[in-house]
Protein backbone atom coordinates (compact mmCIF):
# COMPACT_ATOMS: atom_id res chain seq x y z
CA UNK A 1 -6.22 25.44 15.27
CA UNK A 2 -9.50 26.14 17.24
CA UNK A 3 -10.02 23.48 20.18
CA UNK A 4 -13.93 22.25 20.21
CA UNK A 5 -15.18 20.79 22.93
CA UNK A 6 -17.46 17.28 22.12
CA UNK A 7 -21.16 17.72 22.16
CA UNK A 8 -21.46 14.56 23.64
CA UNK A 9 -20.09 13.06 26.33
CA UNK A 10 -17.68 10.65 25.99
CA UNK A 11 -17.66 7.15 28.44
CA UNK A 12 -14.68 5.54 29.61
CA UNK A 13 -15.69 2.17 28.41
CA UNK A 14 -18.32 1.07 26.43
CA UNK A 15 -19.49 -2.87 25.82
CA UNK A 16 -18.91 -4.37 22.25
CA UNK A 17 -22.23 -6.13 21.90
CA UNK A 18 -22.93 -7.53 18.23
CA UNK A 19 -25.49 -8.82 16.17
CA UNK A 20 -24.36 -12.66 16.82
CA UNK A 21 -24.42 -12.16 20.47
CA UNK A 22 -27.97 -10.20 20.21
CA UNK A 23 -29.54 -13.24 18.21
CA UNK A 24 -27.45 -15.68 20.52
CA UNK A 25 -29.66 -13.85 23.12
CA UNK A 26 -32.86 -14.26 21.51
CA UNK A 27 -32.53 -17.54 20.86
CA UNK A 28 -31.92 -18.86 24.39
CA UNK A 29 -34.98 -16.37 25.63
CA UNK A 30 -36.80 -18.21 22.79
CA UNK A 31 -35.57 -21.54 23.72
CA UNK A 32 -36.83 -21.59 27.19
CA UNK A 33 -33.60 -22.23 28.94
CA UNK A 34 -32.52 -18.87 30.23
CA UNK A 35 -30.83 -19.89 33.44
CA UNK A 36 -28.10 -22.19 33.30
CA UNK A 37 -28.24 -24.90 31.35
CA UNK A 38 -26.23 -25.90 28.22
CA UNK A 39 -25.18 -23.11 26.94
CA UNK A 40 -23.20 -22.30 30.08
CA UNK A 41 -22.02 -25.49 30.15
CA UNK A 42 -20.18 -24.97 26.31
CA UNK A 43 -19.52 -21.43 27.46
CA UNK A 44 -17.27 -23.06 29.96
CA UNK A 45 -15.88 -25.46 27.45
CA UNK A 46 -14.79 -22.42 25.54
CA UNK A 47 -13.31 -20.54 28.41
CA UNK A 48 -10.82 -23.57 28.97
CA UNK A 49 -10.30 -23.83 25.38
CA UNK A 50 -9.22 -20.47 25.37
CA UNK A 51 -7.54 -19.93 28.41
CA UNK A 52 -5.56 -23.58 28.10
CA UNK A 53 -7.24 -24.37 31.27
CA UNK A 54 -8.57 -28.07 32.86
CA UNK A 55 -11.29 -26.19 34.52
CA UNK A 56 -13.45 -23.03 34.59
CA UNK A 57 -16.08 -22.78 36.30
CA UNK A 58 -18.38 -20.02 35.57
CA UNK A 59 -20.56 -17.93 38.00
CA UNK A 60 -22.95 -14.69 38.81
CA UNK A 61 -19.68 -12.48 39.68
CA UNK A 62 -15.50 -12.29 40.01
CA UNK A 63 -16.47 -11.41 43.73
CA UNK A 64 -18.33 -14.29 44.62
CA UNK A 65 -15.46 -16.71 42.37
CA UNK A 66 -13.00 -15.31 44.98
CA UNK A 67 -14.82 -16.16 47.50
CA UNK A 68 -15.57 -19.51 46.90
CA UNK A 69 -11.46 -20.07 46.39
CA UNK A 70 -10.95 -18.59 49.62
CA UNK A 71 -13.94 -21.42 50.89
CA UNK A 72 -12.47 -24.42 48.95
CA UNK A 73 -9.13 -23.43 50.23
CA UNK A 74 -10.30 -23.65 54.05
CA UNK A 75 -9.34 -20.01 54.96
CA UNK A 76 -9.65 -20.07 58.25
CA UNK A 77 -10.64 -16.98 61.21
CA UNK A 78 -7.13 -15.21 61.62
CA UNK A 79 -5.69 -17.03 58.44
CA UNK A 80 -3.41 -13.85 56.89
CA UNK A 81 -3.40 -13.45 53.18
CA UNK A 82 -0.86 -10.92 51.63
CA UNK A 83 -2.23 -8.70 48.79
CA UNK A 84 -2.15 -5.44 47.47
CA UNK A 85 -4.24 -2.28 48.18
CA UNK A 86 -4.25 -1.23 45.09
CA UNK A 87 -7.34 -2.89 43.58
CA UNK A 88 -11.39 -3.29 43.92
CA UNK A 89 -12.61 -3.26 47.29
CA UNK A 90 -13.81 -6.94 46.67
CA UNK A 91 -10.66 -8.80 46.87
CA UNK A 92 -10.27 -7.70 50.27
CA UNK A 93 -13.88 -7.96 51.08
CA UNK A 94 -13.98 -11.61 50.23
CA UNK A 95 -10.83 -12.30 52.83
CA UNK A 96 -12.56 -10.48 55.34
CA UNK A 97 -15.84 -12.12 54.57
CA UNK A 98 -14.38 -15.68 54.55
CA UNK A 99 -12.46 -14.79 57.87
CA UNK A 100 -9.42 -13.76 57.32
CA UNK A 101 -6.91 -11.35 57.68
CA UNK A 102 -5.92 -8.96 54.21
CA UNK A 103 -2.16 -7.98 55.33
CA UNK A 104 -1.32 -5.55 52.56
CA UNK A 105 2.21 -4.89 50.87
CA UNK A 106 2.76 -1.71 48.54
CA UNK A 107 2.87 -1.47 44.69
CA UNK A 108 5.75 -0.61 42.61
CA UNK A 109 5.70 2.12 41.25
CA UNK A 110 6.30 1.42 37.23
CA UNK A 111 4.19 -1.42 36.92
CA UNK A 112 1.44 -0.46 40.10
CA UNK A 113 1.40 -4.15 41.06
CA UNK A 114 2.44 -6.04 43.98
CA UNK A 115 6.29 -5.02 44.89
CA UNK A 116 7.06 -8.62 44.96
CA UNK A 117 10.43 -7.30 47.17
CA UNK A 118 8.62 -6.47 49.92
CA UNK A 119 6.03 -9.62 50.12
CA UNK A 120 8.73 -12.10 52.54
CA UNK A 121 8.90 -9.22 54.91
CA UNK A 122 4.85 -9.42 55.13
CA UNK A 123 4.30 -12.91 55.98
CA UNK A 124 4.22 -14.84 59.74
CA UNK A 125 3.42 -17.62 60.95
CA UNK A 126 -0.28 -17.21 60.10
CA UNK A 127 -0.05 -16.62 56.83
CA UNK A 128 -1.53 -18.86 54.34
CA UNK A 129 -1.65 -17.37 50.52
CA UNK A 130 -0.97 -14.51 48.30
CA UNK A 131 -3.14 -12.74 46.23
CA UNK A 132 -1.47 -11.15 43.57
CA UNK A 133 -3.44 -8.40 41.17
CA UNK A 134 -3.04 -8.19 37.36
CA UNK A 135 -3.84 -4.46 37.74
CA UNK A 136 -5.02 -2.79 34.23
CA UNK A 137 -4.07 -6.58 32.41
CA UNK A 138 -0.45 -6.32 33.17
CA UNK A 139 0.77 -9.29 34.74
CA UNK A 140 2.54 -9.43 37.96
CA UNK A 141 6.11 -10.99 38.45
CA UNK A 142 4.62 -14.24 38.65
CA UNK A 143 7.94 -15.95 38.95
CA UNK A 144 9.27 -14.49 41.72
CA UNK A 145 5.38 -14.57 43.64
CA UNK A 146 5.78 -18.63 43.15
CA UNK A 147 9.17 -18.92 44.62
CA UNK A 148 8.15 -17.03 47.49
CA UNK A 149 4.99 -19.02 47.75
CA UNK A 150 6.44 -22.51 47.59
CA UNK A 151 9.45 -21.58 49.63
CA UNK A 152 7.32 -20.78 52.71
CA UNK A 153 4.60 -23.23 51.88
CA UNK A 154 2.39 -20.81 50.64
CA UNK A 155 -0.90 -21.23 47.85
CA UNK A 156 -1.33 -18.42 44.90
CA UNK A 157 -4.74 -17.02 43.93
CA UNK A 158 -4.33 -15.06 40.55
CA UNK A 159 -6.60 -11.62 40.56
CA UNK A 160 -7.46 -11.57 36.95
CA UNK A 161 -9.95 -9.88 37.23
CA UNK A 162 -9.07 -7.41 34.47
CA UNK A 163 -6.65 -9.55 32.83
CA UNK A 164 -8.25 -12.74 30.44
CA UNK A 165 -5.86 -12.54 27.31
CA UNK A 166 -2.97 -11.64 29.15
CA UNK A 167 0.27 -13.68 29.08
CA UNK A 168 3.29 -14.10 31.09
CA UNK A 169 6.35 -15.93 30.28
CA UNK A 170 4.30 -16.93 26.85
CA UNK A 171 1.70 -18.83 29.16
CA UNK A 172 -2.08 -17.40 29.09
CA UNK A 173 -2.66 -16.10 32.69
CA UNK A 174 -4.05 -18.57 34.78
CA UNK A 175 -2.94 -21.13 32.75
CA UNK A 176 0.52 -22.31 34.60
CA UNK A 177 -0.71 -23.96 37.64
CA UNK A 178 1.99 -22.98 39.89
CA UNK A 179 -1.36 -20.62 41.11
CA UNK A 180 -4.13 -23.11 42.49
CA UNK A 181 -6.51 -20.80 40.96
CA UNK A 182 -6.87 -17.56 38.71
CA UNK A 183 -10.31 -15.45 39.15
CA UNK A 184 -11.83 -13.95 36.21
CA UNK A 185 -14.34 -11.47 36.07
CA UNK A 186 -16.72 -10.62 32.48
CA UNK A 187 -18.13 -7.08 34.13
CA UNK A 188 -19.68 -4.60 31.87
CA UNK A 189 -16.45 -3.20 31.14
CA UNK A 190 -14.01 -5.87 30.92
CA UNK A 191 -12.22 -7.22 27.22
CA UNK A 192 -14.82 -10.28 27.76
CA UNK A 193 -18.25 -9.45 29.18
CA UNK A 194 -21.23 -11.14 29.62
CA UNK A 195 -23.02 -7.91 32.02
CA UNK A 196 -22.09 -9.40 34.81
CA UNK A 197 -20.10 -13.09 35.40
CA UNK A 198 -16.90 -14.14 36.73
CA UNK A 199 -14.92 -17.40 36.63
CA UNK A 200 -12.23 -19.75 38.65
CA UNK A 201 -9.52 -21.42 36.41
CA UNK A 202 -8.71 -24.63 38.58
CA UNK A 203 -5.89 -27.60 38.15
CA UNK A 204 -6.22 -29.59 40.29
CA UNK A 205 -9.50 -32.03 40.56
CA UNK A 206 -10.14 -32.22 43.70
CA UNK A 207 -11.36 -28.94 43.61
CA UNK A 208 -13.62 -28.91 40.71
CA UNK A 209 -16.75 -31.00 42.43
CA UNK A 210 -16.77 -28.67 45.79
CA UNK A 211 -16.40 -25.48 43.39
CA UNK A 212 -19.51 -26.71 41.34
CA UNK A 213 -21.49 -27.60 44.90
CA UNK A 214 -20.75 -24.21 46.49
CA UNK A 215 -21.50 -22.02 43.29
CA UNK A 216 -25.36 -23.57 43.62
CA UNK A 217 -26.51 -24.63 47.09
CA UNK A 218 -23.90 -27.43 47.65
CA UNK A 219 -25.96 -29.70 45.60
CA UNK A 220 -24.07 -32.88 44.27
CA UNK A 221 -23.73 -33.22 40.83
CA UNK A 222 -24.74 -30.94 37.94
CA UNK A 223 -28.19 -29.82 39.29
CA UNK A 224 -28.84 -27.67 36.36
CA UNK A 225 -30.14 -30.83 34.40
CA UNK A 226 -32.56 -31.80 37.50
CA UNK A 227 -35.58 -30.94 34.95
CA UNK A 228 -34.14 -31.89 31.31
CA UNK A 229 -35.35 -35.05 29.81
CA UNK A 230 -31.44 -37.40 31.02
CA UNK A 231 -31.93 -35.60 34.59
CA UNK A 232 -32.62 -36.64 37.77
CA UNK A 233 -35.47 -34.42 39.79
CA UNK A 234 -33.78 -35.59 43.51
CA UNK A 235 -30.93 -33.43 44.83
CA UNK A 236 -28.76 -34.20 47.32
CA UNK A 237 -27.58 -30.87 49.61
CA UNK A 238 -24.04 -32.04 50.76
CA UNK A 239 -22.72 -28.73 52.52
CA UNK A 240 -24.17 -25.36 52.59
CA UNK A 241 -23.82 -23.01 49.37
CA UNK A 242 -24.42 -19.85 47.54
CA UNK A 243 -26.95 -19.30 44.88
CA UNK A 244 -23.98 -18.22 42.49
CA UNK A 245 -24.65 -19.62 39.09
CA UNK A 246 -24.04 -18.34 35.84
CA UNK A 247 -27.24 -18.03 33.35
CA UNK A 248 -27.42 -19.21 29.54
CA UNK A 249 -28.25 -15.47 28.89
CA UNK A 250 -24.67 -14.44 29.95
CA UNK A 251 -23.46 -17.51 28.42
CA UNK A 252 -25.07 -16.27 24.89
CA UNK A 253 -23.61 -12.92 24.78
CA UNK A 254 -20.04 -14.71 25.99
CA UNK A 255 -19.99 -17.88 23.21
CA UNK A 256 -19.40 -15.14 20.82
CA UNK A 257 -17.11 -12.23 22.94
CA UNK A 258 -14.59 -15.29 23.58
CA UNK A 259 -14.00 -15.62 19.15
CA UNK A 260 -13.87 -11.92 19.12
CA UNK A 261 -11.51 -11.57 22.40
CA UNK A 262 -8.52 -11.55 20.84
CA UNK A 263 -9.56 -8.96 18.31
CA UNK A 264 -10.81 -6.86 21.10
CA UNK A 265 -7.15 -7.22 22.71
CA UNK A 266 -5.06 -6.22 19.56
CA UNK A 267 -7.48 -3.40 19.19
CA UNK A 268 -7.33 -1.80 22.32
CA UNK A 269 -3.01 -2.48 21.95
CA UNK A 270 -3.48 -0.19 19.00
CA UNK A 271 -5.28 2.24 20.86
CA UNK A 272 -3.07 2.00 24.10
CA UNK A 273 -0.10 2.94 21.66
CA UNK A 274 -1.38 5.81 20.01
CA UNK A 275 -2.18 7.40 23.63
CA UNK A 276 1.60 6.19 24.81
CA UNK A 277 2.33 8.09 21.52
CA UNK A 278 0.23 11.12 21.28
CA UNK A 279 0.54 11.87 25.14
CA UNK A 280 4.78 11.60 25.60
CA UNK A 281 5.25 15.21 25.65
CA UNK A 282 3.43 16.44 28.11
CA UNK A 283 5.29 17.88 31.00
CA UNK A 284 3.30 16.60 34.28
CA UNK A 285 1.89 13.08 32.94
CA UNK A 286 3.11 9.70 34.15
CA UNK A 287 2.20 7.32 31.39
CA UNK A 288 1.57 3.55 32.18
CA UNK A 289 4.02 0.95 31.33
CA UNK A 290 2.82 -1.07 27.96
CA UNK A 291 5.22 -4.49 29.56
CA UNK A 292 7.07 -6.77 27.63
CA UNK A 293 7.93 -9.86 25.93
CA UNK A 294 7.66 -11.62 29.86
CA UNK A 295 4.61 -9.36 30.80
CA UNK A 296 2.38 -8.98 27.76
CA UNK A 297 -0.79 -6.66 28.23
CA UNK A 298 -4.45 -7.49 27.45
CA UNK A 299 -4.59 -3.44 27.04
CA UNK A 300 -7.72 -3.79 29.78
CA UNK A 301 -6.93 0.01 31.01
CA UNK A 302 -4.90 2.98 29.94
CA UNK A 303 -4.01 4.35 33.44
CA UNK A 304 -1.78 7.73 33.29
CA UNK A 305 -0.52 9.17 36.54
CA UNK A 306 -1.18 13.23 37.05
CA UNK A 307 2.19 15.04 38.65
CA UNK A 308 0.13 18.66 40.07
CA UNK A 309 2.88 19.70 41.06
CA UNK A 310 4.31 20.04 37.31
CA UNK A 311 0.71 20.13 35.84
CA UNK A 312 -0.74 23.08 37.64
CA UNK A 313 -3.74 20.56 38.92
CA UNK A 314 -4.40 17.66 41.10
CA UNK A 315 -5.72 14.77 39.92
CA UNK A 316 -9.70 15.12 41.03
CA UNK A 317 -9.46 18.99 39.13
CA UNK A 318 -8.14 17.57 36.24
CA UNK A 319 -10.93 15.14 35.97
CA UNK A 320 -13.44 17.73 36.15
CA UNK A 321 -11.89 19.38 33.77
CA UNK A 322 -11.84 16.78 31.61
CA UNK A 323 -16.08 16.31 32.38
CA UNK A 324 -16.49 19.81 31.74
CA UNK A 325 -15.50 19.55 28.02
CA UNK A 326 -17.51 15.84 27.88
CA UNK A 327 -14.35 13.59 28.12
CA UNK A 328 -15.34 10.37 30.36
CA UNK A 329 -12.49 9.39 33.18
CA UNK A 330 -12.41 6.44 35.73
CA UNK A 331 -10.59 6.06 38.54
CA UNK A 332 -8.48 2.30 39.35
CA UNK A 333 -8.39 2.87 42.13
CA UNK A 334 -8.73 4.69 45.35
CA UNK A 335 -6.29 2.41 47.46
CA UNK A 336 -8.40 0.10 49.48
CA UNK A 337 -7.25 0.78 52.96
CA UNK A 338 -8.35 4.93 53.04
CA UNK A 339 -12.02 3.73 52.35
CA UNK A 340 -14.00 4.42 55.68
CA UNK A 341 -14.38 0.60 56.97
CA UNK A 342 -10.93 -0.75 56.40
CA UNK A 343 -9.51 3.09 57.81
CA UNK A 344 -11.10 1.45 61.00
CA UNK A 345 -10.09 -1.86 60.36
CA UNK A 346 -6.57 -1.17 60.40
CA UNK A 347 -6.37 0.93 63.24
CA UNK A 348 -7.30 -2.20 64.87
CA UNK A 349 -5.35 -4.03 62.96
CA UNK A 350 -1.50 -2.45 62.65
CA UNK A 351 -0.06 -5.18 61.90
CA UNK A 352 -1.47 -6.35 58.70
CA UNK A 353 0.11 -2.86 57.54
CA UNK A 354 4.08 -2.83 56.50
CA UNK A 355 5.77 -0.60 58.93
CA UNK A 356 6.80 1.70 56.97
CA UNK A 357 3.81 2.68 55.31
CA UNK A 358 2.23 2.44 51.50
CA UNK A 359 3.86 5.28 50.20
CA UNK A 360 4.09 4.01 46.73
CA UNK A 361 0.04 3.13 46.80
CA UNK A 362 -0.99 6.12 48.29
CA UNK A 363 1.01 8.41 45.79
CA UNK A 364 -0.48 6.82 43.17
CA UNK A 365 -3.45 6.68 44.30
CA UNK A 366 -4.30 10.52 44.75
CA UNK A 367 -2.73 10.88 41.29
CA UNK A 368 -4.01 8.30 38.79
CA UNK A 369 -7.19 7.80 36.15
CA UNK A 370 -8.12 5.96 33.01
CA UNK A 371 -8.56 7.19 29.98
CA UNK A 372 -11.75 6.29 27.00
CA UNK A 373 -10.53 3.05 26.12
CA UNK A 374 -12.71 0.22 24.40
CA UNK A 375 -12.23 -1.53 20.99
CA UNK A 376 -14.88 0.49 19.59
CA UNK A 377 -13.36 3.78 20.25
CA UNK A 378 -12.45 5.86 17.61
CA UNK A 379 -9.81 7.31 16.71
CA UNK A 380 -11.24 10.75 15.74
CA UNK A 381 -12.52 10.34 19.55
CA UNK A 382 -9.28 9.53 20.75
CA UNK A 383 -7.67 12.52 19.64
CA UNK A 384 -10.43 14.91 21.08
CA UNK A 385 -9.38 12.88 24.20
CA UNK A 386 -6.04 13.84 23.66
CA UNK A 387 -6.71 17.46 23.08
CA UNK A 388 -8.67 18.18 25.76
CA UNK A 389 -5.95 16.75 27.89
CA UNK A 390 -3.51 19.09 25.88
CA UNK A 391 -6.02 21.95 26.76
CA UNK A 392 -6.65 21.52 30.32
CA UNK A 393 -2.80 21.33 31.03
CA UNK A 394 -2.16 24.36 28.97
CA UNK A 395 -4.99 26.06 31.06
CA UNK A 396 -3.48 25.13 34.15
């Protein structure tokens, strides 16, 4: 059979934006009320519906959710927080913006998340948390991160980032609350989205009033209902805060991506599969690991690993080579610590660094990238994906 290249180019990921969330939309632009107001406030009901959650409290980005844990939490300058390189620049960002210290521990290498072996080895006497990643929607090894955690005294912030619709040990993610919080983000790209949005899942209370000051200027109360008819106009600043709120124009598209989210997961399973299936025979491909019955995937990326030594290419060729016949790629991610300002960063900072390196990190991290995945992929696209990987390694 003839290979044909597509005559269009093909993303990685692609929003599913529908008709209900388009008049949802409208009707809040119509209403008035496009910053937040009460449709962000029954977003939010939903979200801990969903997620079987006391609290979730939504706002402008994942990044700034972090944050604001790492703020409620009282990191301190020189507080240490172990985490893994192998994520978005931001969940090290916010550490270093809050203060603190990122002290990074390498990934294993089937599941690319936190090697939860080497975390005890990591921590001192000035360590204060963990930050474990759900990296691609596969949950970490949760268990064995809490035991750790409680044994030395330790809190857990969940990076869920990519991961709403996950489970582990038959719990939604961020819904045990062994973790004091879980951070969601709703990105352009993620199973949920809302263009841009994140969220903290909290348990305990005492949080949930300082979480809802520092989101919007560190007024008291719900300040959003300052001009509706049962509001009060006076505000009352109580500490400084961000202007980090979410709008009723995410909140629209969302009210209707959280019914479909669970759709959107078992599609993009099916998907996942059919690339696990279709792609097992190539010599030179490392293909992700779908999890199990204790770590069940929200299918948020299909992340293969490129061997050049077997396939003839390294991984940045292969990606071109993939552009040149229109096939989309992304890259999750370039490990955090060879980006130019934490290169510098640890220099002067060797000890936040394990000994003995990040081998497992760094070898994935010149090697991997994620394939066209979204639950409005089709298949027909798929398997030009498929073939054009097929070509490019038989070219090489």
């Amino acid at each position: 059979m003839t290979y044909l290249r597509r005559k269009e180019f093909l993303p990685f990921s692609r929003p599913m934006i529908g008709q209900e969330e388009i008049e949802e939309l409208v009707d809040s632009i119509n209403s008035g009320w496009i910053t937040t107001g009460p449709k962000s406030a029954r977003f939010e009901e939903e979200l801990q519906r969903y997620n079987g959650i006391p609290h979730c409290l939504a706002m402008n980005s994942a990044t700034t959710a972090q944050e604001i844990t790492l703020q409620a939490l009282e990191l301190k300058q020189g507080d240490e927080v172990i985490t893994t390189p192998m994520t978005w620049a931001s969940t090290l960002n916010t550490i270093i913006l809050q203060g603190g210290v990122p002290v990074l521990v390498d990934i294993d290498h089937k599941t690319m998340n936190i090697d939860v072996t080497k975390i005890e080895t990591a921590i001192t006497s000035r360590t204060v948390g963990i930050i474990p990643i759900h990296l691609t929607g596969l949950p970490a090894q949760m268990t064995a991160i809490w035991e750790i955690a409680e044994k030395h005294g330790l809190w857990v912030i969940e990076d869920a980032a990519q991961a709403m619709g996950a489970h582990y040990m038959d719990k939604k993610i961020g819904s045990n609350h062994r973790s004091v919080m879980t951070v969601f983000s709703f990105h352009a790209n993620k199973n949920l989205t809302t263009g841009e949005g994140g969220c903290i899942a909290v348990h305990e209370e005492k949080y949930v009033n300082q979480i809802k000051r520092l989101r919007f200027h560190g007024i008291e109360k719900d300040a959003w209902k300052r001009f509706a008819k049962d509001g009060s106009p006076h505000t009352e600043v109580v500490e400084p805060g961000r202007k980090a709120n979410f709008m009723d124009i995410q909140a629209a598209i969302g009210l209707h991506q959280i019914n479909r989210l669970d759709a959107f997961n078992e599609r993009r399973g099916v998907l996942f599969k059919r690339y696990l299936e279709g792609l097992k025979d190539i010599d030179g491909l490392l293909l992700p690991w779908e999890g199990d019955s204790v770590h069940r995937h929200c299918y948020h990326l299909f992340v293969l690993r490129i061997r050049p030594e077997i396939i003839g290419r390294d991984r940045d060729a292969f990606v071109q080579a993939l552009k040149d016949e229109n096939i989309g790629t992304g890259i999750h991610y370039r490990p955090v610590h060879i980006h130019a300002f934490y290169r510098d960063y640890y220099a002067q900072n060797p000890n936040a660094l394990p000994s003995d390196g990040l081998p497992e990190c760094e070898w994935s991290g010149e090697r991997l990238m994620s394939l066209p995945l979204w639950p409005g992929l089709l298949e027909d696209d798929q398997d030009q994906v498929m073939t054009a990987i097929r070509q490019v390694a038989k070219q090489a």
